[in-house]
C-alpha atoms as a PDB file:
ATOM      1  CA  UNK A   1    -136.122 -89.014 121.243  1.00  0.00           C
ATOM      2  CA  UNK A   2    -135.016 -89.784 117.641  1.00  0.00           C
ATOM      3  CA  UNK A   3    -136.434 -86.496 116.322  1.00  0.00           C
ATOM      4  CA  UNK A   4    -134.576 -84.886 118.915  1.00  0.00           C
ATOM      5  CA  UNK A   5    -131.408 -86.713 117.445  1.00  0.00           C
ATOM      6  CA  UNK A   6    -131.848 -85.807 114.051  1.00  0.00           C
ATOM      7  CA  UNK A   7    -132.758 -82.059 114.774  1.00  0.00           C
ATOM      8  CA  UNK A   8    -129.542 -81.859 116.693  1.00  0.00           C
ATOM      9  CA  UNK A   9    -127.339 -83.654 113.753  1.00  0.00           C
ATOM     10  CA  UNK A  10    -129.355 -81.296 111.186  1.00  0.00           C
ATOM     11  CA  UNK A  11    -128.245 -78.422 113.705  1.00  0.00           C
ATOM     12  CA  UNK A  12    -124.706 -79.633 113.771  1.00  0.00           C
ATOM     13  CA  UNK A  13    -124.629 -80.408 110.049  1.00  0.00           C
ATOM     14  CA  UNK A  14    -125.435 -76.786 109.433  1.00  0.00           C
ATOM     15  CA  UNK A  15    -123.005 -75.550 111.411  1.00  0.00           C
ATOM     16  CA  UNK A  16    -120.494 -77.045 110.020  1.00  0.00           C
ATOM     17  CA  UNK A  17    -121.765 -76.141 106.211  1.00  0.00           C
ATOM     18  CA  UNK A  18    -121.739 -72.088 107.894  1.00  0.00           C
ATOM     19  CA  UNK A  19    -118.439 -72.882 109.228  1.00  0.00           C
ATOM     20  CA  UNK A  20    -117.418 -74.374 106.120  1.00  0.00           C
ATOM     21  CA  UNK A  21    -118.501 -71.242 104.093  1.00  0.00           C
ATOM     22  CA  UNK A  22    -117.451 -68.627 106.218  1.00  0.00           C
ATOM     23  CA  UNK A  23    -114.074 -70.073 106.147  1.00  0.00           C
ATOM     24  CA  UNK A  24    -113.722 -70.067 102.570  1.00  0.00           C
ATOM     25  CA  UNK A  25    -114.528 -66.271 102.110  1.00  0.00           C
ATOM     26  CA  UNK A  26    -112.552 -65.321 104.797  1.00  0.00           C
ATOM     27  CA  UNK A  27    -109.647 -67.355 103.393  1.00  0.00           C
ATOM     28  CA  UNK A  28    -110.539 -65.783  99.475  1.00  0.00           C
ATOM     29  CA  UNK A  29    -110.514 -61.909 101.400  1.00  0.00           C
ATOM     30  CA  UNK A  30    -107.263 -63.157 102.846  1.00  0.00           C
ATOM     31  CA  UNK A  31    -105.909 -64.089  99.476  1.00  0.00           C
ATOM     32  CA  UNK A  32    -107.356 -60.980  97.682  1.00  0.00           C
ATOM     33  CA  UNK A  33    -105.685 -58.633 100.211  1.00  0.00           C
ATOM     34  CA  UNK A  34    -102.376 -60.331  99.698  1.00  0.00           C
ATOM     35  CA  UNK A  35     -99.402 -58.003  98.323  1.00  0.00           C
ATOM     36  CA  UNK A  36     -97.320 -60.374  96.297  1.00  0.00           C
ATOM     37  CA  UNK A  37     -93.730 -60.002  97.862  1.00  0.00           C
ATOM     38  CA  UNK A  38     -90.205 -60.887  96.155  1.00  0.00           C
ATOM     39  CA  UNK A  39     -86.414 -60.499  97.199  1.00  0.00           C
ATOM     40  CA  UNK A  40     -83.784 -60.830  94.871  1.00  0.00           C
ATOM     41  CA  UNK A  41     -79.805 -61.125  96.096  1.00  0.00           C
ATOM     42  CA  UNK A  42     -77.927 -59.633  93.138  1.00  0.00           C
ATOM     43  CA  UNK A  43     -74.210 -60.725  93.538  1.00  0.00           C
ATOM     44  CA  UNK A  44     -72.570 -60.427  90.138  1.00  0.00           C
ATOM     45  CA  UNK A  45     -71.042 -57.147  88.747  1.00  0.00           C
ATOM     46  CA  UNK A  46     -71.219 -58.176  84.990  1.00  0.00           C
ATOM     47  CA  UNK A  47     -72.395 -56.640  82.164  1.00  0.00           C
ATOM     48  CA  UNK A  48     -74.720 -59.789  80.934  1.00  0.00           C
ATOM     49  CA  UNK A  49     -74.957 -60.428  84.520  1.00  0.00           C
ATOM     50  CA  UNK A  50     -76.392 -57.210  85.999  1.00  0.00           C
ATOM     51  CA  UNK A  51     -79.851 -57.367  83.568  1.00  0.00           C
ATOM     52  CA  UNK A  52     -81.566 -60.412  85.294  1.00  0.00           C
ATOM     53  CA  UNK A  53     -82.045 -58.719  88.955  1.00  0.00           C
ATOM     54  CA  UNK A  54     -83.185 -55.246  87.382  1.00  0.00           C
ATOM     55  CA  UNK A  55     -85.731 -56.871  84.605  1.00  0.00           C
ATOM     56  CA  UNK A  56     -87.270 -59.034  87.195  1.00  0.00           C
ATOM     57  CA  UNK A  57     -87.247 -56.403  90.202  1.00  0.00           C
ATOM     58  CA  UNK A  58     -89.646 -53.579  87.789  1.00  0.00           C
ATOM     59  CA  UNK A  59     -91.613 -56.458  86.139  1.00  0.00           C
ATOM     60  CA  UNK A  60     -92.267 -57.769  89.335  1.00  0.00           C
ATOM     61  CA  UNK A  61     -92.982 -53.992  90.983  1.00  0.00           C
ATOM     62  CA  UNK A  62     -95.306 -53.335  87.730  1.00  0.00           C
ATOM     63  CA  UNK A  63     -97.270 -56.102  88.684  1.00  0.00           C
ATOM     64  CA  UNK A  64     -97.900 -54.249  91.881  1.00  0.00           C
ATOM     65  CA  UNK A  65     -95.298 -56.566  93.992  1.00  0.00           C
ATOM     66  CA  UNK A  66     -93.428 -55.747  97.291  1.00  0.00           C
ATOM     67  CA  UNK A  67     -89.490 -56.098  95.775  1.00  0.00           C
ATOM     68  CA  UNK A  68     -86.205 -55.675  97.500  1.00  0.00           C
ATOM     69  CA  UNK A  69     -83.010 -56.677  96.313  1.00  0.00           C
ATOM     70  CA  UNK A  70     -79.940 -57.400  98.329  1.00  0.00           C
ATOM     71  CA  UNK A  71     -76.723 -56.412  96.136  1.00  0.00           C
ATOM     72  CA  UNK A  72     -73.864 -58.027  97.909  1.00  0.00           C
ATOM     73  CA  UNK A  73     -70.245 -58.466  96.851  1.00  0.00           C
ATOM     74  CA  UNK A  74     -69.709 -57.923  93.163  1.00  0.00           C
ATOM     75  CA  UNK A  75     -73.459 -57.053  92.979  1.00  0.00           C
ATOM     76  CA  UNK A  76     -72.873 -54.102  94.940  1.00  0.00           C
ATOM     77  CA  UNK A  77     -70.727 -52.344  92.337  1.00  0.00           C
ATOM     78  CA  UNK A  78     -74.408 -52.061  90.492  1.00  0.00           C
ATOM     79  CA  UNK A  79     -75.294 -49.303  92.616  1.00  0.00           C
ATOM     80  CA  UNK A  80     -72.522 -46.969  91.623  1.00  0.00           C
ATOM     81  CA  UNK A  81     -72.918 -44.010  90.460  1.00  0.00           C
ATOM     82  CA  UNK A  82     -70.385 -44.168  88.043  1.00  0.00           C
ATOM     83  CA  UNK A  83     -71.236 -47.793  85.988  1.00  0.00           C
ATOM     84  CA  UNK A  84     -68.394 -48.950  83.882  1.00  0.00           C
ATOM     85  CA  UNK A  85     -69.869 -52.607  83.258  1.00  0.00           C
ATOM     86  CA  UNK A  86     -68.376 -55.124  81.304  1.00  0.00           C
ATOM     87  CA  UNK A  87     -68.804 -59.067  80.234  1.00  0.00           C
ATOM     88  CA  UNK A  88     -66.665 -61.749  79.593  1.00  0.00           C
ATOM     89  CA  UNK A  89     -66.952 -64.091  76.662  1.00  0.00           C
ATOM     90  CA  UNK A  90     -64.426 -65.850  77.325  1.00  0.00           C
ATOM     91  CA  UNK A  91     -66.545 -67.143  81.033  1.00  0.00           C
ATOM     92  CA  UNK A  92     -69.484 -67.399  78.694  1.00  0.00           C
ATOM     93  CA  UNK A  93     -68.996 -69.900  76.309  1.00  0.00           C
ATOM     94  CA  UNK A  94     -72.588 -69.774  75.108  1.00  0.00           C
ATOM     95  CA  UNK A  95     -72.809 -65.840  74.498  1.00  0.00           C
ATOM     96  CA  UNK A  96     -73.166 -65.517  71.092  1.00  0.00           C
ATOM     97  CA  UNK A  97     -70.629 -63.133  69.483  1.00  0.00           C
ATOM     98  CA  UNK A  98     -72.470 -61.327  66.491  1.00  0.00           C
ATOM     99  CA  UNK A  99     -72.059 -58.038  65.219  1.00  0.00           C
ATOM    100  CA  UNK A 100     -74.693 -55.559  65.645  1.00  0.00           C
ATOM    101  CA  UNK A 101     -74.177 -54.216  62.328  1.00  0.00           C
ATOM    102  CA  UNK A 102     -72.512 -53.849  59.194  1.00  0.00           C
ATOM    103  CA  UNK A 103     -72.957 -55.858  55.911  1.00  0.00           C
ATOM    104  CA  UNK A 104     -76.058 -57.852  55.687  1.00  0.00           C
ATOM    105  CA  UNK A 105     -74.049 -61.020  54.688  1.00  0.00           C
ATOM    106  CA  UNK A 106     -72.161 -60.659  58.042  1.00  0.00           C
ATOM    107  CA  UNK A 107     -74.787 -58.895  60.771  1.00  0.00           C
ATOM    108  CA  UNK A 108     -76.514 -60.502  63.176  1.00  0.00           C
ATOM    109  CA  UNK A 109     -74.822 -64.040  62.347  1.00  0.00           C
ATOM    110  CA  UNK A 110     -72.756 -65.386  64.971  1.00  0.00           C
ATOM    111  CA  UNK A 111     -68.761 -65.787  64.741  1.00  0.00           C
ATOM    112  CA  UNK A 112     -67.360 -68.800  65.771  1.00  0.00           C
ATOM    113  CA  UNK A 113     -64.373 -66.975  67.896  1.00  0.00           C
ATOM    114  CA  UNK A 114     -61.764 -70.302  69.568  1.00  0.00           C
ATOM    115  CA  UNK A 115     -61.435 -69.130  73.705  1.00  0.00           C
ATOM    116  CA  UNK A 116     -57.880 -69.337  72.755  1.00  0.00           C
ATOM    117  CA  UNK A 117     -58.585 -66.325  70.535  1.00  0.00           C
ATOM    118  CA  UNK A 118     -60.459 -64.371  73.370  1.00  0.00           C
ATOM    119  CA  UNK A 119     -58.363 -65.260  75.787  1.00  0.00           C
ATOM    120  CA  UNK A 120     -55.144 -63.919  74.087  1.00  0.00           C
ATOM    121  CA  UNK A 121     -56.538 -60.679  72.355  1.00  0.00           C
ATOM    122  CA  UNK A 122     -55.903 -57.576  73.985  1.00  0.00           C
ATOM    123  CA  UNK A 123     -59.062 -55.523  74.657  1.00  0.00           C
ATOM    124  CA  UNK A 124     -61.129 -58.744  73.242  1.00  0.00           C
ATOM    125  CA  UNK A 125     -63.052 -58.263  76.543  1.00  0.00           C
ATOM    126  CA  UNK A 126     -64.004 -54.677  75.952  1.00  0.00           C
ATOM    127  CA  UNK A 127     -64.338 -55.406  72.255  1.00  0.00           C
ATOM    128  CA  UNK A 128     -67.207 -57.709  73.251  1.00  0.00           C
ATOM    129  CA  UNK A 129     -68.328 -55.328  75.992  1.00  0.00           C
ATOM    130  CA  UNK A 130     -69.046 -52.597  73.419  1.00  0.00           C
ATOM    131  CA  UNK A 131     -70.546 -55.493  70.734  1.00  0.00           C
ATOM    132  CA  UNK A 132     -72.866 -55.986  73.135  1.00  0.00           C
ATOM    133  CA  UNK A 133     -74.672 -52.897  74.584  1.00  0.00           C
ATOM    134  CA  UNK A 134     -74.957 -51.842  71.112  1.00  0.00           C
ATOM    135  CA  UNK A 135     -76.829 -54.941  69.976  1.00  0.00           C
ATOM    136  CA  UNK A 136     -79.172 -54.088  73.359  1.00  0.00           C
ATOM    137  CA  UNK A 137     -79.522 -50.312  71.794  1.00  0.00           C
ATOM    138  CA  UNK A 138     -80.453 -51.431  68.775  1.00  0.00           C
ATOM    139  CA  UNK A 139     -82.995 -54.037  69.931  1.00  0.00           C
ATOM    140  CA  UNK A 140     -84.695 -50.921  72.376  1.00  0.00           C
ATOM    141  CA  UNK A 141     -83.024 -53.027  75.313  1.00  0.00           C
ATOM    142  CA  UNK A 142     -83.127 -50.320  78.073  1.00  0.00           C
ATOM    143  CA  UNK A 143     -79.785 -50.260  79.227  1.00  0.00           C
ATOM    144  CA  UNK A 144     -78.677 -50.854  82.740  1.00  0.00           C
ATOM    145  CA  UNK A 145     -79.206 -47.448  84.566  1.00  0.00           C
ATOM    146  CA  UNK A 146     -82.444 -46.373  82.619  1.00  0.00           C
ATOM    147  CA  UNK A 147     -83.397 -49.995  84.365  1.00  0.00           C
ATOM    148  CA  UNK A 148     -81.904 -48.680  87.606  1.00  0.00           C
ATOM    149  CA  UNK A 149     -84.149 -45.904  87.710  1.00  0.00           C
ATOM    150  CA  UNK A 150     -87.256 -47.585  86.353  1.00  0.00           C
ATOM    151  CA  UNK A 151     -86.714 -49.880  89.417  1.00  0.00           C
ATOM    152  CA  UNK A 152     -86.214 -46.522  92.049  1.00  0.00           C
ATOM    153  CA  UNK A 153     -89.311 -44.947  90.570  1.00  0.00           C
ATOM    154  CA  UNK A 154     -91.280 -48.340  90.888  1.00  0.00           C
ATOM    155  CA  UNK A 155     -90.134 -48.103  94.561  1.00  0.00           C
ATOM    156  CA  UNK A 156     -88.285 -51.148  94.072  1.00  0.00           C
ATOM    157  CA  UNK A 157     -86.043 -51.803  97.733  1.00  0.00           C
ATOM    158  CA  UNK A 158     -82.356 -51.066  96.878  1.00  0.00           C
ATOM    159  CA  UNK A 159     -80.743 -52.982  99.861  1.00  0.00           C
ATOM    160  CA  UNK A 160     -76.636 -52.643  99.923  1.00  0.00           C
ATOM    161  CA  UNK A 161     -74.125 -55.273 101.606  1.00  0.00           C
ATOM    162  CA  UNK A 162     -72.582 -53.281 104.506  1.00  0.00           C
ATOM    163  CA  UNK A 163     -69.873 -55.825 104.616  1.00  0.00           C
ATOM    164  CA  UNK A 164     -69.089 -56.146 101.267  1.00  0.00           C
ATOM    165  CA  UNK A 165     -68.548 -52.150 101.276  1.00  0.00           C
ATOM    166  CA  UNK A 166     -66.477 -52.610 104.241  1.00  0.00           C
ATOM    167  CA  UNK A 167     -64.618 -55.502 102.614  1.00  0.00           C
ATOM    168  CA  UNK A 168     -63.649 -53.580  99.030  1.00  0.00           C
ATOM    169  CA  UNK A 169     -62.856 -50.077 101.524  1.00  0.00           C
ATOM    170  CA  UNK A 170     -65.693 -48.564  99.432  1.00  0.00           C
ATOM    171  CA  UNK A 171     -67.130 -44.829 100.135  1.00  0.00           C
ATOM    172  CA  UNK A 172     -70.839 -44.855 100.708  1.00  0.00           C
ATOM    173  CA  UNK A 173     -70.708 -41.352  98.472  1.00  0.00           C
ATOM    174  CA  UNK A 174     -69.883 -43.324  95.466  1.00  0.00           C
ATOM    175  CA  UNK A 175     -73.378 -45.129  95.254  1.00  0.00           C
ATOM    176  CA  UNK A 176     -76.781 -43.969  93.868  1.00  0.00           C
ATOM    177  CA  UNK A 177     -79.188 -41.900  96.011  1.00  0.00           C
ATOM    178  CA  UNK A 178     -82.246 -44.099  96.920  1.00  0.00           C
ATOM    179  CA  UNK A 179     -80.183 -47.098  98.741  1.00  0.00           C
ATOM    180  CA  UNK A 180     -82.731 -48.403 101.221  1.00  0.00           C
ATOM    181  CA  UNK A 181     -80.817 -49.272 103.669  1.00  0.00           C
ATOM    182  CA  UNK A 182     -77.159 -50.509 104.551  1.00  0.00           C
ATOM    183  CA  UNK A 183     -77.255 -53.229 106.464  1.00  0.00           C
ATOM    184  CA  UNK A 184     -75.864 -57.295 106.622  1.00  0.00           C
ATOM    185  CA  UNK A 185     -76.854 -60.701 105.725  1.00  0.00           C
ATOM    186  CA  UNK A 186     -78.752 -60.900 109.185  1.00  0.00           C
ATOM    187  CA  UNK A 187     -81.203 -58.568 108.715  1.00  0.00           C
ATOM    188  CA  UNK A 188     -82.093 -59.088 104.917  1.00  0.00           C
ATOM    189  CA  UNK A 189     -82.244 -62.925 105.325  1.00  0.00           C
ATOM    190  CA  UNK A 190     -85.885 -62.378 107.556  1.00  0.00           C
ATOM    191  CA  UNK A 191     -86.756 -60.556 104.879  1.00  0.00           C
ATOM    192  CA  UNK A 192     -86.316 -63.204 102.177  1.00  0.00           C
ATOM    193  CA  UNK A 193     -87.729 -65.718 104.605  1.00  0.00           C
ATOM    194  CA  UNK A 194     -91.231 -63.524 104.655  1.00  0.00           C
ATOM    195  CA  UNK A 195     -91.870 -63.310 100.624  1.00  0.00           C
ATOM    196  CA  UNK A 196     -93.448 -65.218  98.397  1.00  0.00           C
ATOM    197  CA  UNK A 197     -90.478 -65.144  96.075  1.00  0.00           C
ATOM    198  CA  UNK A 198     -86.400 -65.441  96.383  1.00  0.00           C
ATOM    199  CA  UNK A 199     -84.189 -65.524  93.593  1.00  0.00           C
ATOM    200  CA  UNK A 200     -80.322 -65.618  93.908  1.00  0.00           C
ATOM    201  CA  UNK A 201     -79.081 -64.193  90.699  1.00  0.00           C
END
């Protein structure tokens, strides 16, 4: 009767070890099948602003991730066509402020410019605008619509607020071919809920 016992626990015991094991490998083919998934919601129009959700949507799709991005109020306007983008020192009090070139003595350190200043210059804002996409060029920064279309080729998801073009009266001719899809808050939220990732940039 005992060696009955034990040749039944001894059964069970190996069982559970083949249970044990097979679980494990089908949980590592589970995790070696997974597609690594991300959503972004890009909501700022900005020059400075605008390089976060592009930079992290074509890293993320070189890595061989599933990326969408939702571009929703001010966000949207980085889907134009037609990209006029600017930035603001003056709402970015830690942007540096150096000049891209000119005199060694003077390029590349960083001018100590009062808000006051910024605020009260005419064209300051364009001024810095200009100041900085030419620091980016010379750097080898890609600028904002070569990142655009690195993002499109990578077959990064270009998702576009149907409100917010509602809300501004925009035309859907003005924006980019290669918008995903058009639709509301509703149906990308799901979306974000599913991925491994969400950012809110």
């Amino acid at each position: 009767m005992n060696s009955q016992v034990a040749q039944i626990g001894n059964e069970v015991s190996d069982l559970d070890l083949w249970f044990d094991r097979r679980f494990e490998e089908k949980m590592a083919e589970r995790e070696a099948a997974h597609v690594p998934s991300m959503t972004l919601i890009a909501t700022k129009g900005t020059l400075d602003m605008a390089y976060p959700p592009f930079i992290l949507a074509s890293t993320a799709a070189a890595l061989g991730w599933d990326v969408s991005i939702f571009f929703t109020f001010y966000g949207l306007s980085l889907l134009r066509r037609d990209l006029d983008l600017q930035v603001t020192p003056l709402g970015n009090p830690a942007m540096p402020m150096k000049l891209p070139s000119g005199p060694d003595w003077l390029k590349g350190r960083s001018l100590e410019i009062p808000t006051s200043v910024m605020a009260n210059m005419p064209g300051f804002q364009r001024i810095a605008s200009n100041l900085m996409k030419r620091g980016m060029q010379a750097k080898g920064v890609a600028s904002i619509e070569e990142l655009r279309e690195l993002c499109l080729e990578a077959e990064v998801k270009m998702v576009a607020c149907q409100m917010t073009v509602d809300l501004f009266d925009w035309d859907r001719a003005d924006f980019i071919d290669g918008i995903s899809d058009w639709v509301g808050a509703a149906s990308f939220l799901p979306i974000a809920q599913r991925s491994d990732v969400n950012l809110f940039v």
